[in-house]
N, C-alpha and C. Protein backbone atom coordinates (compact mmCIF):
# COMPACT_ATOMS: atom_id res chain seq x y z
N UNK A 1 -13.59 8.31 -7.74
CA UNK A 1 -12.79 7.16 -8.10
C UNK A 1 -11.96 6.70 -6.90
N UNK A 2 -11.61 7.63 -5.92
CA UNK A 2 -10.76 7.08 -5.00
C UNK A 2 -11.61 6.70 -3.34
N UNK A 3 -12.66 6.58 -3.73
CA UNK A 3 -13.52 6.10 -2.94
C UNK A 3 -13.92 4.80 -2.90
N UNK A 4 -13.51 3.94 -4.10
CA UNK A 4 -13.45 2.96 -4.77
C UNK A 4 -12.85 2.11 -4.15
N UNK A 5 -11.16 2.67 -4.69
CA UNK A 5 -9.91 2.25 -4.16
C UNK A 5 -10.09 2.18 -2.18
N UNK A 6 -10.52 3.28 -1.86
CA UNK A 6 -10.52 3.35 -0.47
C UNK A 6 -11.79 1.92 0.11
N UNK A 7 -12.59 2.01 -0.24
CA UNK A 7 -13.69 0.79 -0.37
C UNK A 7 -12.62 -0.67 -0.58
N UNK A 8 -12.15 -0.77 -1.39
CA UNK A 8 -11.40 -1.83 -1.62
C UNK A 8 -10.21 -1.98 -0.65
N UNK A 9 -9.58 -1.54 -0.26
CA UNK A 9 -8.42 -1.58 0.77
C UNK A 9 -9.22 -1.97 1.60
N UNK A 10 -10.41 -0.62 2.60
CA UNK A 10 -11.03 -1.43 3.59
C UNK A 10 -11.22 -2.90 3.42
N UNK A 11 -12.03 -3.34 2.91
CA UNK A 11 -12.54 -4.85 2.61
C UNK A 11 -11.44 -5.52 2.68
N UNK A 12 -10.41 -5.54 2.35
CA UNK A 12 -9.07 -6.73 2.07
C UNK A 12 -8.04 -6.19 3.61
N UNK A 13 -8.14 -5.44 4.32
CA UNK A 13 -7.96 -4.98 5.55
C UNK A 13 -8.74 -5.59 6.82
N UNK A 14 -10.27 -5.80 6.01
CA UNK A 14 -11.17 -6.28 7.03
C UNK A 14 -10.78 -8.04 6.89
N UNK A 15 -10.00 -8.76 5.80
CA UNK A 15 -9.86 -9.96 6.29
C UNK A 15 -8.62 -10.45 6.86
N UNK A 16 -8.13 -9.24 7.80
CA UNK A 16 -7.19 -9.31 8.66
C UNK A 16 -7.04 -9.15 9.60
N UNK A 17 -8.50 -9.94 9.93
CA UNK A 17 -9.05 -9.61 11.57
C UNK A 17 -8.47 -10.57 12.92
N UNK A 18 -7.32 -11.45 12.44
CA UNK A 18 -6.55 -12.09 13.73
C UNK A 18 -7.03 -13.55 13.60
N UNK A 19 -8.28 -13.69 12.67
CA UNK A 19 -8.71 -15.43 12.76
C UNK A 19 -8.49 -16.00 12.04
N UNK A 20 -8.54 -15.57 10.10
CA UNK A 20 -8.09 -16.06 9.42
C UNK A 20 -8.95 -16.96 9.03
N UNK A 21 -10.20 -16.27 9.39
CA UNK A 21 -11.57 -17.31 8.85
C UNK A 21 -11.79 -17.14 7.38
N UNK A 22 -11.52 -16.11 6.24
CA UNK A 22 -11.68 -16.00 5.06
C UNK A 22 -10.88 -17.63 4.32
N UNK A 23 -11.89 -17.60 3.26
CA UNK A 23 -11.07 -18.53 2.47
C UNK A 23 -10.08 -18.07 1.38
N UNK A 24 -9.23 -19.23 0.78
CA UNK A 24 -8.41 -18.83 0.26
C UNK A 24 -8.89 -18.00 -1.12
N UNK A 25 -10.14 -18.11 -2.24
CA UNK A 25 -10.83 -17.73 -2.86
C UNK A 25 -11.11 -15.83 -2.63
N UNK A 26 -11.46 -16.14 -1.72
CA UNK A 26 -12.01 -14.86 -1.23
C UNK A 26 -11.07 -13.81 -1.30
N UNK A 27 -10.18 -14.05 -0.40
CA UNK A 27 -8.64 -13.38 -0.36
C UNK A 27 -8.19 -13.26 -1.72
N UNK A 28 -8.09 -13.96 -2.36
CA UNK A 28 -7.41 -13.76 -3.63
C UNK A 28 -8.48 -12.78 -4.70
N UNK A 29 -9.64 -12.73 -4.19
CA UNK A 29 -10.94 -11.96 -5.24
C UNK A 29 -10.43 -10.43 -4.58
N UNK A 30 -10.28 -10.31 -3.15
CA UNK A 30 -9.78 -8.79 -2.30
C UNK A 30 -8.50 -8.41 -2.62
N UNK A 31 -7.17 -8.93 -3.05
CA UNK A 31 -5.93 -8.60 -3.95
C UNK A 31 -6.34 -8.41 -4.61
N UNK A 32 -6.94 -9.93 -5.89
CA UNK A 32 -6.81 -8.29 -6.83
C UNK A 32 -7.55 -7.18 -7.21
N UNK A 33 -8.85 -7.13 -6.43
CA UNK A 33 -9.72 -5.80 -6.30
C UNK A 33 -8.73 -4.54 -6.03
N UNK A 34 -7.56 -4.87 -4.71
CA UNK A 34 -7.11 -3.83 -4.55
C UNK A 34 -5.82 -3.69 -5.22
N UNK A 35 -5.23 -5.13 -5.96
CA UNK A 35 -4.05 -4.56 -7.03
C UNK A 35 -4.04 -4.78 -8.12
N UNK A 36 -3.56 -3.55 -9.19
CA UNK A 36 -3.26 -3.98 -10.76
C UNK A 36 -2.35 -5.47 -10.80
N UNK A 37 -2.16 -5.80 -12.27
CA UNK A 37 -1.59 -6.82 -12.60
C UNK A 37 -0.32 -6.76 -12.53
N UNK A 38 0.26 -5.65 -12.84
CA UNK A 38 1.60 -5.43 -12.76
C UNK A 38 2.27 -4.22 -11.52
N UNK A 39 2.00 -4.58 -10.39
CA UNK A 39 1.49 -3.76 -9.23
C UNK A 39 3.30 -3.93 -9.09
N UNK A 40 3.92 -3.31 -8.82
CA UNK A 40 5.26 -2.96 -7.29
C UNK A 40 5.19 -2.32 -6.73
N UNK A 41 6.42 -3.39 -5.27
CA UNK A 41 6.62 -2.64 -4.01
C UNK A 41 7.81 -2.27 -3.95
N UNK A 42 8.04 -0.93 -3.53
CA UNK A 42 9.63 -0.33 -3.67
C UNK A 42 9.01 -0.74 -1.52
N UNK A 43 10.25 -1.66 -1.31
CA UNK A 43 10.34 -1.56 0.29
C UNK A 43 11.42 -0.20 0.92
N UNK A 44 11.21 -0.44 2.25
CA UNK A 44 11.92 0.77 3.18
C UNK A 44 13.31 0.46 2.45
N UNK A 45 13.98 -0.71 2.06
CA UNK A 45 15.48 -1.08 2.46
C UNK A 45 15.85 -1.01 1.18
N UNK A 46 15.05 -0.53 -0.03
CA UNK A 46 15.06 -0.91 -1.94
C UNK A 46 14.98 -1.95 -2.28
N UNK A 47 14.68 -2.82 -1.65
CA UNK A 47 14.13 -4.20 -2.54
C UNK A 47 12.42 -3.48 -3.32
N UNK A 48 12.49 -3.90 -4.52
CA UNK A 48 11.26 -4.12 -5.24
C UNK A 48 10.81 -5.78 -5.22
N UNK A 49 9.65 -5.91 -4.85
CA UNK A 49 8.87 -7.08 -4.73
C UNK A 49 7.73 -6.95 -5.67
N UNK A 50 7.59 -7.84 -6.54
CA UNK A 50 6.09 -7.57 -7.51
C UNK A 50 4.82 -8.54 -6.65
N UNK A 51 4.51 -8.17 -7.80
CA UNK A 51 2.33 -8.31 -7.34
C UNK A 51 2.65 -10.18 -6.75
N UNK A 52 2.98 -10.46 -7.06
CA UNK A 52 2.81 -12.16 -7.11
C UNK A 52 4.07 -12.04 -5.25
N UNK A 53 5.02 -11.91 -5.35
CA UNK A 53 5.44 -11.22 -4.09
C UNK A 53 4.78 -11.04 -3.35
N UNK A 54 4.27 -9.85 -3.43
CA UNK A 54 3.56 -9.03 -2.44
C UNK A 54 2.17 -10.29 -2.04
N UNK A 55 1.39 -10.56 -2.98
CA UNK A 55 0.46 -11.41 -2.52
C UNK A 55 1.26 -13.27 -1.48
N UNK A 56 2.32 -13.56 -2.15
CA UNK A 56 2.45 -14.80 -1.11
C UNK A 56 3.00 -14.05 0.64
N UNK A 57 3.88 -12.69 0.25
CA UNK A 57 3.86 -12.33 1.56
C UNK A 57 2.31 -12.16 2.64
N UNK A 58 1.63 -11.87 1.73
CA UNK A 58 0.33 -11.16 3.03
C UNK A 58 -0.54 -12.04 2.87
N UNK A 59 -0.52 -13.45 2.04
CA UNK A 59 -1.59 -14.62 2.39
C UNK A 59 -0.52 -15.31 3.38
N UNK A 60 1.04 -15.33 3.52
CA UNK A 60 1.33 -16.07 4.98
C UNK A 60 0.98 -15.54 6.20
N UNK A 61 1.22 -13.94 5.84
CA UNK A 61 0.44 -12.61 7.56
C UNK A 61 -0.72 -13.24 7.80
N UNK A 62 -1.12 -13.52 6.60
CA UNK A 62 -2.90 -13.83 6.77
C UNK A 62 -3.12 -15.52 7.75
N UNK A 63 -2.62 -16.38 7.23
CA UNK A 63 -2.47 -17.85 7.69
C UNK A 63 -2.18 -17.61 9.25
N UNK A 64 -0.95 -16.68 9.05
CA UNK A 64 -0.23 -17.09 10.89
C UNK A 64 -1.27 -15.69 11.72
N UNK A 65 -2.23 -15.49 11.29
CA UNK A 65 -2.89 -14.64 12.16
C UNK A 65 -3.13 -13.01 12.28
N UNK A 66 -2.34 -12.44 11.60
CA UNK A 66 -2.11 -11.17 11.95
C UNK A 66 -3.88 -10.89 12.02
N UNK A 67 -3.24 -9.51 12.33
CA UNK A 67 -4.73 -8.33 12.70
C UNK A 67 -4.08 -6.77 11.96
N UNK A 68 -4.86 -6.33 11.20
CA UNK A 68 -4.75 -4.91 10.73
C UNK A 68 -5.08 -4.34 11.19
N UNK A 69 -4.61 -2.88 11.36
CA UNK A 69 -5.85 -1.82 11.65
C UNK A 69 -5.65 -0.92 10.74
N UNK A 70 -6.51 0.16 10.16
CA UNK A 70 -5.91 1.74 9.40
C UNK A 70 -6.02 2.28 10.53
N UNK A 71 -4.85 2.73 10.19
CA UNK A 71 -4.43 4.03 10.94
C UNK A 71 -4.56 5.83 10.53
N UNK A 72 -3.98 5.57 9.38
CA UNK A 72 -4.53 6.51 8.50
C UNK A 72 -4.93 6.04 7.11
N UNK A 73 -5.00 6.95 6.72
CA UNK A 73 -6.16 6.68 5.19
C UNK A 73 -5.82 8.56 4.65
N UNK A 74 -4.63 9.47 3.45
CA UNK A 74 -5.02 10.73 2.97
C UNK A 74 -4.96 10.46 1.78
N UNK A 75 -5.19 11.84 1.37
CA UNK A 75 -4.77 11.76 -0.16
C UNK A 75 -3.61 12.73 -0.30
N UNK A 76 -2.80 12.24 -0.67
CA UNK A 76 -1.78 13.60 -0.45
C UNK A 76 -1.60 14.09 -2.68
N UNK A 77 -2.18 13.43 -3.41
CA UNK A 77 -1.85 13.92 -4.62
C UNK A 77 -2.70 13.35 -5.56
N UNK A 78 -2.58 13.34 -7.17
CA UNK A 78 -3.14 13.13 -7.92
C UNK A 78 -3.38 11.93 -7.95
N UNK A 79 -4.50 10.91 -7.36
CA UNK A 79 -4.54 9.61 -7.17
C UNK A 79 -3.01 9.12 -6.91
N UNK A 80 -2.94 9.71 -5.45
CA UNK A 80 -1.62 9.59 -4.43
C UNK A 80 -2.69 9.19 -3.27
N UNK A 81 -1.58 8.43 -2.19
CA UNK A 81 -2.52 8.43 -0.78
C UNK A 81 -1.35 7.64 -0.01
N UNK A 82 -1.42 8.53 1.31
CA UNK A 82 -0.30 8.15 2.01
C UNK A 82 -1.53 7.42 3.43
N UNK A 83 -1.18 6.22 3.61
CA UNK A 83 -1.58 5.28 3.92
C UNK A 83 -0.59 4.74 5.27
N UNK A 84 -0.89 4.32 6.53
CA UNK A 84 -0.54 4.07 7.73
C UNK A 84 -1.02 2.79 8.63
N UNK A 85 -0.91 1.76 8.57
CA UNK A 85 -1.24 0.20 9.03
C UNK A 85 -0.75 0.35 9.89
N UNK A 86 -1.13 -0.29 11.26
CA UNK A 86 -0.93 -1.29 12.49
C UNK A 86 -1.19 -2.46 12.16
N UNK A 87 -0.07 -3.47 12.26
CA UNK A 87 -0.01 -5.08 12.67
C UNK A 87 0.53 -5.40 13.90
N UNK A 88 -0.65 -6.36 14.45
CA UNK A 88 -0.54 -7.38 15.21
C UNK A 88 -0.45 -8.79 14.92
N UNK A 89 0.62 -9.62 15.77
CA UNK A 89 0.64 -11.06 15.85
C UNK A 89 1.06 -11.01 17.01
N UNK A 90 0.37 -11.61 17.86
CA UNK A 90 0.72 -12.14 18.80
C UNK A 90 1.15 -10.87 19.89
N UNK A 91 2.62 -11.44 20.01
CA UNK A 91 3.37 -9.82 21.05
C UNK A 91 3.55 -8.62 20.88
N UNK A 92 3.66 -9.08 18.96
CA UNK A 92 4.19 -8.28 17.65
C UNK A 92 4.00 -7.29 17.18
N UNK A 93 3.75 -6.27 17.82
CA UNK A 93 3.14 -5.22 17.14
C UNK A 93 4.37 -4.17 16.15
N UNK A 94 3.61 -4.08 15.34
CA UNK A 94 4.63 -3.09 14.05
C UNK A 94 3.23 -1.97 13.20
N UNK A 95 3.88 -1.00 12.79
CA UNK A 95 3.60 -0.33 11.79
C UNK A 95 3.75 0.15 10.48
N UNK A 96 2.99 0.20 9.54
CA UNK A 96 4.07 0.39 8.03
C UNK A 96 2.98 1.08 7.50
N UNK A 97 4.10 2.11 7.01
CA UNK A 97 3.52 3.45 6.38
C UNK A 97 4.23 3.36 4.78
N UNK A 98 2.88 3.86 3.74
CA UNK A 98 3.68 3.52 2.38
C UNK A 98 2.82 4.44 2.08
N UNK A 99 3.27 5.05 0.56
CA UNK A 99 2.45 6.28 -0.08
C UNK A 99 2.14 4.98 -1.32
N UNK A 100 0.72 5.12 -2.27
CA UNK A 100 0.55 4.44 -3.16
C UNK A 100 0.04 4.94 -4.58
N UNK A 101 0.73 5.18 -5.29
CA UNK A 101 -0.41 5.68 -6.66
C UNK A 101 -1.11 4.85 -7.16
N UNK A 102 -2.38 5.36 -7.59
CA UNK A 102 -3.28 4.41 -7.62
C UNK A 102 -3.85 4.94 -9.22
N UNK A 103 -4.39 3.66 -10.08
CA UNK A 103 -4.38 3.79 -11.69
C UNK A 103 -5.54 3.27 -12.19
N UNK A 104 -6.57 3.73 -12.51
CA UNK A 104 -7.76 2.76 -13.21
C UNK A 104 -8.40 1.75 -11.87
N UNK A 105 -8.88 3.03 -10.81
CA UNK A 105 -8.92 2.45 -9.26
C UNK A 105 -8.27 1.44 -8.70
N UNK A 106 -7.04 0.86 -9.01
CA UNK A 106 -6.14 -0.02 -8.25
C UNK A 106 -4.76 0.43 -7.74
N UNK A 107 -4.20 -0.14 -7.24
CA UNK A 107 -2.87 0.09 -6.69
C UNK A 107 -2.04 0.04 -7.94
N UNK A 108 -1.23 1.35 -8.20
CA UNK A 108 0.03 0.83 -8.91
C UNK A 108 1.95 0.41 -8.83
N UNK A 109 1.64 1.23 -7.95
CA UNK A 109 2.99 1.39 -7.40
C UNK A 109 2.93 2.12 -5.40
N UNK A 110 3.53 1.18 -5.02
CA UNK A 110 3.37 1.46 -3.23
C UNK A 110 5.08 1.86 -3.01
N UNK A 111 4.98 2.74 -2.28
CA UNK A 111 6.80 3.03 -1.61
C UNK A 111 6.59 3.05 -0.05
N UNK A 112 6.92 1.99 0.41
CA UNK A 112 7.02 2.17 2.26
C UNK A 112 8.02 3.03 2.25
N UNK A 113 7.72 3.75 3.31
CA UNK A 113 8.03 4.97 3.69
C UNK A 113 8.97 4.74 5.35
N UNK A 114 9.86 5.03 5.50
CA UNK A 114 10.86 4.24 6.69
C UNK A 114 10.34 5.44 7.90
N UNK A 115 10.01 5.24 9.14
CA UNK A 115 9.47 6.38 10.04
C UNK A 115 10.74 6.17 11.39
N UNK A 116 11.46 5.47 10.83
CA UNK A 116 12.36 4.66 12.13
C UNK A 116 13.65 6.28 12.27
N UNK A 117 13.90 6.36 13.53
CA UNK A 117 14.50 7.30 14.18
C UNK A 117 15.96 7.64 13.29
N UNK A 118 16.68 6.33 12.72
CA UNK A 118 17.96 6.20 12.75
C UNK A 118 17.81 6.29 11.30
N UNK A 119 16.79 6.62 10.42
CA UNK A 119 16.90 6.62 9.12
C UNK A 119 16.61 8.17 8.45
N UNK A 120 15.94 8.69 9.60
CA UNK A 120 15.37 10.62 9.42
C UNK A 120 16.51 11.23 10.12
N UNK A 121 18.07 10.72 10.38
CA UNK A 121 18.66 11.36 11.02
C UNK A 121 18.61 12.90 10.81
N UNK A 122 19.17 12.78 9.15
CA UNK A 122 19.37 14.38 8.55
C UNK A 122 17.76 14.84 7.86
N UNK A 123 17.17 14.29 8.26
CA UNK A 123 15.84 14.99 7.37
C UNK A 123 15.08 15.21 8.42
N UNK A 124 14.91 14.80 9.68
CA UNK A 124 14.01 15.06 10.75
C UNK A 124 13.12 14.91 11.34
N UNK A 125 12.02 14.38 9.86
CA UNK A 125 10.86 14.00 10.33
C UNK A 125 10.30 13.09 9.07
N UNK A 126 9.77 12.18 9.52
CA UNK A 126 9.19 11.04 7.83
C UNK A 126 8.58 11.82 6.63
N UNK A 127 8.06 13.37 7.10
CA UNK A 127 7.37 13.87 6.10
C UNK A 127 7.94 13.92 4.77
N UNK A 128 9.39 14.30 4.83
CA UNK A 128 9.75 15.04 3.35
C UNK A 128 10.09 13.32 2.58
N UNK A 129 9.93 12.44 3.38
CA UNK A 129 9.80 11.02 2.74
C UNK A 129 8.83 11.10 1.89
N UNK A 130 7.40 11.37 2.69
CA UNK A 130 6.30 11.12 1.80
C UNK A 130 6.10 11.89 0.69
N UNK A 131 6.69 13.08 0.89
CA UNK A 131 6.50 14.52 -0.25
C UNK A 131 7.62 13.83 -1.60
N UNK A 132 8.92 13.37 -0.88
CA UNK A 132 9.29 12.34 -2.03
C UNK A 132 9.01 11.26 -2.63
N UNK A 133 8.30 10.26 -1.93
CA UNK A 133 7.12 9.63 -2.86
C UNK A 133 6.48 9.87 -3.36
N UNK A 134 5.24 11.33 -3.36
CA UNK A 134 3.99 11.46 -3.78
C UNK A 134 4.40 12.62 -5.12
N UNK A 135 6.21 12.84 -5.14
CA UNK A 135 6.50 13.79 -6.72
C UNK A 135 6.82 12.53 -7.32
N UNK A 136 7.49 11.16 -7.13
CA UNK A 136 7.71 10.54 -7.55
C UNK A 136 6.15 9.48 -8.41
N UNK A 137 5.24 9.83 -7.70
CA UNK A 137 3.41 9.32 -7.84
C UNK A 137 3.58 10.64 -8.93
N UNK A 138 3.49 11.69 -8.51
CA UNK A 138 2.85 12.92 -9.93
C UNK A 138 3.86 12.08 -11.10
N UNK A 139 5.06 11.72 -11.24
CA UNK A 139 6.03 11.58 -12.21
C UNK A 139 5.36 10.44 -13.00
N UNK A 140 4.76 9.23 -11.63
CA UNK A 140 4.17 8.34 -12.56
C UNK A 140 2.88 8.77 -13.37
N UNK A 141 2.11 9.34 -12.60
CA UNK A 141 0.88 9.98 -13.42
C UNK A 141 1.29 10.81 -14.83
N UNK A 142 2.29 11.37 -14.92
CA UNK A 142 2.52 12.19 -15.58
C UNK A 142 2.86 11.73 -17.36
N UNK A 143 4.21 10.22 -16.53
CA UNK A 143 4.05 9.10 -17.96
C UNK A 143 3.14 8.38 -17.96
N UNK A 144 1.71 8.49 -17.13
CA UNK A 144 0.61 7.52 -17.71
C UNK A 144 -0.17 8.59 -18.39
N UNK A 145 -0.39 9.81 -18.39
CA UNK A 145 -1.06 10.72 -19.15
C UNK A 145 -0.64 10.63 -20.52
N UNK A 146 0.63 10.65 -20.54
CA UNK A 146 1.25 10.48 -21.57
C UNK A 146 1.22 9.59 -22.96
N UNK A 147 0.95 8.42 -22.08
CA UNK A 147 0.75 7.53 -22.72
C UNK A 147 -0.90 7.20 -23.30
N UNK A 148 -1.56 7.56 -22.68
CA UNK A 148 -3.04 7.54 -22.85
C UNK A 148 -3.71 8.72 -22.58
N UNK A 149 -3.57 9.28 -24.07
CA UNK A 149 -3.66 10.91 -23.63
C UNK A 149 -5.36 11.21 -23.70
N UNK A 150 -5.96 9.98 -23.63
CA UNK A 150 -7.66 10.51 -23.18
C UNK A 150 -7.95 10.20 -21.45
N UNK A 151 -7.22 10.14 -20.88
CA UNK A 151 -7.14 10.06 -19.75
C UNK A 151 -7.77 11.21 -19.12
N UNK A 152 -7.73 12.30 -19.04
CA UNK A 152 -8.03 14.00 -18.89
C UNK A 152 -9.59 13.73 -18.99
């Protein structure tokens, strides 16, 4: 199942190749392949942004050019996966790292994960970030079992 999901990210990754030759159709068929309907983003800073959010942010990345790369691609838990992007625009280069649980092969919930020096003062290193996202991913799995207990 998470080969799926991983299949689908690639593809909607691959139309973020710097030209911005995909149409608008297309792009919108690769969201929502790779997100549920009721998808959130917990950002580095706690803003939550929903699915409709998240999509007008990364069809403007998409318009003004950017370029993706994966960087990484794991699984760190029960349809968990801590996930690592490079963007380019232009001079621009950035990185963003987010852990994502993923539900009925789509995205359900993403937490960027902050890797910046001045934010791991007392913790040291981004890891115990991700280990706190991916109990916070078991927690969600745990009330979706719950709820749909043929899930198993």
């Amino acid at each position: 199942m998470s080969y799926q999901f991983e299949l689908a990210l690639r593809q909607y990754i691959a139309a973020f190749d710097g030209t911005s030759n995909i149409s608008p159709s297309e792009f919108k068929s690769r969201f929502d392949n790779l997100y549920q309907k009721n998808f959130i983003f917990h950002t580095k800073d706690g803003h939550i942004l929903t699915r409709d959010e998240v999509y007008e942010r990364e069809s403007s990345q998409l318009a003004s050019g950017t370029k993706v790369t994966l960087i990484h691609f794991r699984k760190i838990g029960l349809e968990c996966f801590d996930i690592k992007l490079g963007l380019a625009n232009g001079e621009k280069h950035s990185t963003i790292r987010v852990v994502t649980t993923m539900s009925a092969k789509q995205a359900a919930v993403s937490r960027e994960i902050d890797e910046s020096p001045e934010a791991n003062v007392f913790i040291l290193t981004p890891t115990s970030k991700v280990i706190e996202a991916e109990v916070k991913s078991a927690a969600y799995k745990w009330k979706e079992f719950g709820t749909y207990g043929t899930n198993l």
